[in-house]
Each structure stands twice: as C-alpha cells, then as structure tokens.
PDB file of N, CA and C in Angstrom:
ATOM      1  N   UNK A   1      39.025  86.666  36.679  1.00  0.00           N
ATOM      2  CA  UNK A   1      38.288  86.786  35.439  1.00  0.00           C
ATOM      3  C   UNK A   1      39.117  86.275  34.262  1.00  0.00           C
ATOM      4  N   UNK A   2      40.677  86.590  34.433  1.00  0.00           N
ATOM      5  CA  UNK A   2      40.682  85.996  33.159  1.00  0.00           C
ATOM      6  C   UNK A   2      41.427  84.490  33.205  1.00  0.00           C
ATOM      7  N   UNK A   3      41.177  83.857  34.036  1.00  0.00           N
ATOM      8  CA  UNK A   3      41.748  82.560  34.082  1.00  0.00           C
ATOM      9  C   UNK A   3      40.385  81.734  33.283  1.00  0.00           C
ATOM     10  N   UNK A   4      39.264  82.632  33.656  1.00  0.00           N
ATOM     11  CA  UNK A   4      38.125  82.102  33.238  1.00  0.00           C
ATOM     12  C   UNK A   4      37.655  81.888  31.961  1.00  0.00           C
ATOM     13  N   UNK A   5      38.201  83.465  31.439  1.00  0.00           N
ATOM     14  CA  UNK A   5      38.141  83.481  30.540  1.00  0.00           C
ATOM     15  C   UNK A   5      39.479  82.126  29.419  1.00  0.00           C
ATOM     16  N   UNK A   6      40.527  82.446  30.208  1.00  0.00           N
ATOM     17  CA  UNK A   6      41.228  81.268  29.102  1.00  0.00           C
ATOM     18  C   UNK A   6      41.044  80.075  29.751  1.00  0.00           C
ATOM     19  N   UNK A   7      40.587  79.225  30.657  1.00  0.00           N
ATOM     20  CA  UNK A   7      39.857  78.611  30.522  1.00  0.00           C
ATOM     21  C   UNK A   7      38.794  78.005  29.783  1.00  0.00           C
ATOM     22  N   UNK A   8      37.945  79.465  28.870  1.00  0.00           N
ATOM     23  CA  UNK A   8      36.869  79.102  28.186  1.00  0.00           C
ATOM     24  C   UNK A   8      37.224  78.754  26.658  1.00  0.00           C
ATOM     25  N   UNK A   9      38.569  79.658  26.368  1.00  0.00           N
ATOM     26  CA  UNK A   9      39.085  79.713  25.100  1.00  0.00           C
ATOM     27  C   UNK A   9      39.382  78.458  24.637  1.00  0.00           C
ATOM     28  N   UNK A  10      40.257  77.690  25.648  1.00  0.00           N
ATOM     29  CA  UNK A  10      40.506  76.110  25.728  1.00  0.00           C
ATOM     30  C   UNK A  10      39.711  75.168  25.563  1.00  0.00           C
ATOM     31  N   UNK A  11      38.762  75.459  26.742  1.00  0.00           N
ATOM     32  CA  UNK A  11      37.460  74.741  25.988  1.00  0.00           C
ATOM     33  C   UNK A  11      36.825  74.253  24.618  1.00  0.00           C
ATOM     34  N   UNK A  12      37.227  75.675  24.093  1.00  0.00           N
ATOM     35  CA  UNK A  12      36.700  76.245  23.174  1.00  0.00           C
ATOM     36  C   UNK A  12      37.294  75.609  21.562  1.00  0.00           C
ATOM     37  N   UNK A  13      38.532  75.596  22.021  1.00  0.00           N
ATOM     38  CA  UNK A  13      39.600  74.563  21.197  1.00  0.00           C
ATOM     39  C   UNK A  13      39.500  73.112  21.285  1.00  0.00           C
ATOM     40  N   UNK A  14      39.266  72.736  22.524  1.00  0.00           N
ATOM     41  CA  UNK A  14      39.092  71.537  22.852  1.00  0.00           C
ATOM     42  C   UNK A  14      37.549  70.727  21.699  1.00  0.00           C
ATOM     43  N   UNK A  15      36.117  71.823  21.972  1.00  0.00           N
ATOM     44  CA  UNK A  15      35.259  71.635  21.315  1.00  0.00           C
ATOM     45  C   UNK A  15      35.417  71.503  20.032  1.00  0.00           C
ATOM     46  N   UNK A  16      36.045  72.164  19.431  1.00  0.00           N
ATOM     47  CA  UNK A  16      36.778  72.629  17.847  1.00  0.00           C
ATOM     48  C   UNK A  16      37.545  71.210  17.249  1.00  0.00           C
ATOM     49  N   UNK A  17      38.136  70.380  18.387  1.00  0.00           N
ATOM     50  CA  UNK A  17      39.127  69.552  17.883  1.00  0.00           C
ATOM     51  C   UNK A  17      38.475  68.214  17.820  1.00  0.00           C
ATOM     52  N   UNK A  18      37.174  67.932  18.605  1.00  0.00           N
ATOM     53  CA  UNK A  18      36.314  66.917  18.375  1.00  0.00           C
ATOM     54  C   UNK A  18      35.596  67.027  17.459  1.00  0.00           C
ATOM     55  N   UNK A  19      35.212  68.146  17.516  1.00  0.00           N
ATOM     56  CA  UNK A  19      34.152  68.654  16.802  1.00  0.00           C
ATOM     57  C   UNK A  19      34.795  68.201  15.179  1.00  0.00           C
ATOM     58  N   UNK A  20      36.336  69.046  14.553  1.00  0.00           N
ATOM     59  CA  UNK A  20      36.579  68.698  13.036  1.00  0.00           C
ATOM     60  C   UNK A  20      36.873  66.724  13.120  1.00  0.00           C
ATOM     61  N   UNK A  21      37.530  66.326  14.341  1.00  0.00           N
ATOM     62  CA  UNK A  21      37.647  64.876  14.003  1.00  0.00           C
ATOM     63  C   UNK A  21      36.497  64.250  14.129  1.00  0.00           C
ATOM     64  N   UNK A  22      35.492  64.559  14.401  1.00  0.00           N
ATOM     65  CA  UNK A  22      33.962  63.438  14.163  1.00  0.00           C
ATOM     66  C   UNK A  22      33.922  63.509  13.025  1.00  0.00           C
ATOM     67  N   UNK A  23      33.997  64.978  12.449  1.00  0.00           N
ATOM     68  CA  UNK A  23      33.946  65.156  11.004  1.00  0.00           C
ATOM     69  C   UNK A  23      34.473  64.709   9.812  1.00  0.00           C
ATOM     70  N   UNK A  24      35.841  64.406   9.947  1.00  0.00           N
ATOM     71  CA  UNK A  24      36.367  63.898   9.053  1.00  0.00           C
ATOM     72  C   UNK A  24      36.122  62.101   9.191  1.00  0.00           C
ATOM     73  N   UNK A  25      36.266  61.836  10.765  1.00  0.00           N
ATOM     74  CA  UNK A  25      35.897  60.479  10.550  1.00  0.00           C
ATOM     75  C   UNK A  25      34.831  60.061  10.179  1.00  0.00           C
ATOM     76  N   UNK A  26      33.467  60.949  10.021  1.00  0.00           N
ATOM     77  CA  UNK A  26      32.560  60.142   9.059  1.00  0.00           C
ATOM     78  C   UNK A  26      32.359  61.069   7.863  1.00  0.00           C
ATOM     79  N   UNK A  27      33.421  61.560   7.571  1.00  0.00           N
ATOM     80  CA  UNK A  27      33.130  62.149   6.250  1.00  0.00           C
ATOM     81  C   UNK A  27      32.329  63.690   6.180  1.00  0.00           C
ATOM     82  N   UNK A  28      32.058  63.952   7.257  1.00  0.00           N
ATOM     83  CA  UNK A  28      30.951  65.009   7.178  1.00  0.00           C
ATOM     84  C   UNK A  28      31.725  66.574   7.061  1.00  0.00           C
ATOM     85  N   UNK A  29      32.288  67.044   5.968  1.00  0.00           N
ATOM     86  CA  UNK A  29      32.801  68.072   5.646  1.00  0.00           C
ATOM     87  C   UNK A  29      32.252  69.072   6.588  1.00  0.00           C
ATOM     88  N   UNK A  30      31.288  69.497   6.403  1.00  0.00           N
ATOM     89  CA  UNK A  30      30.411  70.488   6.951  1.00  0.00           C
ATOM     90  C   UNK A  30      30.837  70.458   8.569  1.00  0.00           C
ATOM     91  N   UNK A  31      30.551  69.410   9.150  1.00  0.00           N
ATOM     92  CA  UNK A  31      30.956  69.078  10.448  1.00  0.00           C
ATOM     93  C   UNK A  31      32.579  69.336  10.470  1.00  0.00           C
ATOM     94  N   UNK A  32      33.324  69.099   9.832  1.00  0.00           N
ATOM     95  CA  UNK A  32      34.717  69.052  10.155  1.00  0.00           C
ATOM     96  C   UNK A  32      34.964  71.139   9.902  1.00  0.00           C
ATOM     97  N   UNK A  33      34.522  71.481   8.405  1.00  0.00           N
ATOM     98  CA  UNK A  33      34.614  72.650   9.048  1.00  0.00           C
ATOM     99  C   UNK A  33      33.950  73.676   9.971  1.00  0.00           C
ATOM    100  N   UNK A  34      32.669  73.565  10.494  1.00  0.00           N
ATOM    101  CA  UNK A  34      32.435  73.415  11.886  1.00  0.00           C
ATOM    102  C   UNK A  34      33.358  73.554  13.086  1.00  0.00           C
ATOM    103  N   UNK A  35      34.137  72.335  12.813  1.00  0.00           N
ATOM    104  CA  UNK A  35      34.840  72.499  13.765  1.00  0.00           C
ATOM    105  C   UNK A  35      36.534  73.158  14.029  1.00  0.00           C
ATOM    106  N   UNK A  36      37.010  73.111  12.602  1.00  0.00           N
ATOM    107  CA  UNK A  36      37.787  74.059  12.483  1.00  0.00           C
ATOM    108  C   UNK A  36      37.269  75.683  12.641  1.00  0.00           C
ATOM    109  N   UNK A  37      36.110  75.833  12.937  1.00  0.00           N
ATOM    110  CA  UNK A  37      35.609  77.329  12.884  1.00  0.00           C
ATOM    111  C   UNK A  37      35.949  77.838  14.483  1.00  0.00           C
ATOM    112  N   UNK A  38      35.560  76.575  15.248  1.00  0.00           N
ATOM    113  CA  UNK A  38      35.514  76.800  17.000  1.00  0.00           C
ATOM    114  C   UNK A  38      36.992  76.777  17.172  1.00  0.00           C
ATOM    115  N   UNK A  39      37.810  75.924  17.008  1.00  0.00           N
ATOM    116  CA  UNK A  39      38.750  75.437  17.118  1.00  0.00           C
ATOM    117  C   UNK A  39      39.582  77.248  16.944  1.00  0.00           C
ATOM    118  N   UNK A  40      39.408  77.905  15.835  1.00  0.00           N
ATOM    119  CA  UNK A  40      39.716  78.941  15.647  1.00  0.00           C
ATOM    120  C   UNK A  40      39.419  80.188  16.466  1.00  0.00           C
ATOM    121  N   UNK A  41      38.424  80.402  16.772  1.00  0.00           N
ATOM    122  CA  UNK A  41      38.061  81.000  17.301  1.00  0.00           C
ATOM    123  C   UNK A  41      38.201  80.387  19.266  1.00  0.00           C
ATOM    124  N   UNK A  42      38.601  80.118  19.541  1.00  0.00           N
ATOM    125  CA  UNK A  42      39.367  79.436  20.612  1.00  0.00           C
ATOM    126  C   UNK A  42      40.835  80.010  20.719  1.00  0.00           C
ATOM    127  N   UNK A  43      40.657  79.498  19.487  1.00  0.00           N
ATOM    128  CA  UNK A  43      42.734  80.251  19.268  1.00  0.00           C
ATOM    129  C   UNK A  43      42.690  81.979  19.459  1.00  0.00           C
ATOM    130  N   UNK A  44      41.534  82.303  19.052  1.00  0.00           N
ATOM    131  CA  UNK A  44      41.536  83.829  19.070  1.00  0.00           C
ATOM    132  C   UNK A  44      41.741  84.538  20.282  1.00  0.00           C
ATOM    133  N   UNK A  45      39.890  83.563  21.103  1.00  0.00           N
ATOM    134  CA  UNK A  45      39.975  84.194  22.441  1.00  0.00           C
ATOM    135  C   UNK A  45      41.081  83.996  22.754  1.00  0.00           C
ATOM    136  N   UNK A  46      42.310  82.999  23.310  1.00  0.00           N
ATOM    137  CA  UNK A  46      43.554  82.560  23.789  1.00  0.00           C
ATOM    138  C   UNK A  46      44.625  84.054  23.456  1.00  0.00           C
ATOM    139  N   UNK A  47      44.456  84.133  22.072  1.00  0.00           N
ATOM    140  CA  UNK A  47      45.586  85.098  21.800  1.00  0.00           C
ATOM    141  C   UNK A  47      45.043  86.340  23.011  1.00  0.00           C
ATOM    142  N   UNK A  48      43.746  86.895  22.500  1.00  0.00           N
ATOM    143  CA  UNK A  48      43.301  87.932  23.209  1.00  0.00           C
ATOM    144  C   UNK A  48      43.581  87.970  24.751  1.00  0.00           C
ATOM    145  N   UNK A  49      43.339  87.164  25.374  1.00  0.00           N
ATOM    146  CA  UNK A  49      44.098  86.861  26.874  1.00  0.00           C
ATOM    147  C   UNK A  49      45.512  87.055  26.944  1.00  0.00           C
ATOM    148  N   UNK A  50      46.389  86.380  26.193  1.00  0.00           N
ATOM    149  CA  UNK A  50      47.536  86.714  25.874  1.00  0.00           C
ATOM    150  C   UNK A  50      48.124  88.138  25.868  1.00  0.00           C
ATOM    151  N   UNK A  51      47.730  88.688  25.218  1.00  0.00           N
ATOM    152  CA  UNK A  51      47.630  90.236  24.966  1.00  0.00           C
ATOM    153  C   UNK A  51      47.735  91.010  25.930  1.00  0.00           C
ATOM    154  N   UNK A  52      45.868  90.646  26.689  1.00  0.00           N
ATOM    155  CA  UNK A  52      45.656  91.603  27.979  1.00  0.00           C
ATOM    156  C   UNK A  52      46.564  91.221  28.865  1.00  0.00           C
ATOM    157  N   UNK A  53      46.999  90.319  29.602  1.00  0.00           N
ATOM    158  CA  UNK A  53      48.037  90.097  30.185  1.00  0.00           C
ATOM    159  C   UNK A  53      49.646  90.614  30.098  1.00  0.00           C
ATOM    160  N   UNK A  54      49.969  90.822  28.749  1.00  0.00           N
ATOM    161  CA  UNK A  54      50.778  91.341  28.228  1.00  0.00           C
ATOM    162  C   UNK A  54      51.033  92.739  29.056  1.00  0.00           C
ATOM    163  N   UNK A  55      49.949  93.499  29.109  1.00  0.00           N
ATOM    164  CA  UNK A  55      49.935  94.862  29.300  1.00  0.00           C
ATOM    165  C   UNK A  55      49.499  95.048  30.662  1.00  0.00           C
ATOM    166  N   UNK A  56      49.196  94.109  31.431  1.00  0.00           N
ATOM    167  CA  UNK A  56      49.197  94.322  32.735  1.00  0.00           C
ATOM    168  C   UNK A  56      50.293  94.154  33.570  1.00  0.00           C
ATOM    169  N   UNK A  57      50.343  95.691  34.487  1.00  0.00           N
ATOM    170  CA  UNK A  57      51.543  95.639  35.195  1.00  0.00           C
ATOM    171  C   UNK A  57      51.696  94.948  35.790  1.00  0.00           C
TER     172      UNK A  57
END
C-alpha cells in the first residue's frame, strides 16, 4: 500500500511539473499556478509517506 501510495505522490509531482511549465511557456499564469498547486501537494503526499514509514518498526 504504500509504495502505491508514493508512487501516486510522484505522479502527482510529476503532473504539477508539466502542468506549471505549459504554463509559463504560453504564458498562462493560471495554468502555471495550477500547477504549482499539484506539484505541491505531491510534495505533501511524499512527506506524509515519509513520516508513516518513519514510525514503522
């Protein structure tokens, strides 16, 4: 489960990082922060995996 989960987080970053560079390359603010939003929230899930792992014996 949680390979899956950070698996998805990555993804998740991955989506985030196309997502702000379409944006800036055509200008589309909105789109770029868009994609700094996923991109972030990617980073989150990641930490959160991080964590639980942390505390498993």
């Amino acid at each position: 489960m949680a390979k899956d989960e950070k698996a998805r987080a990555k993804a998740q970053q991955i989506k985030g990082k196309v997502q702000k560079g379409a944006g800036h390359a055509v200008g589309n603010e909105r789109l770029a922060a868009e994609g700094r939003a996923k991109e972030a929230e990617g980073h989150a899930r990641a930490a959160k995996e991080k964590a639980k792992d942390a505390f498993k014996p």
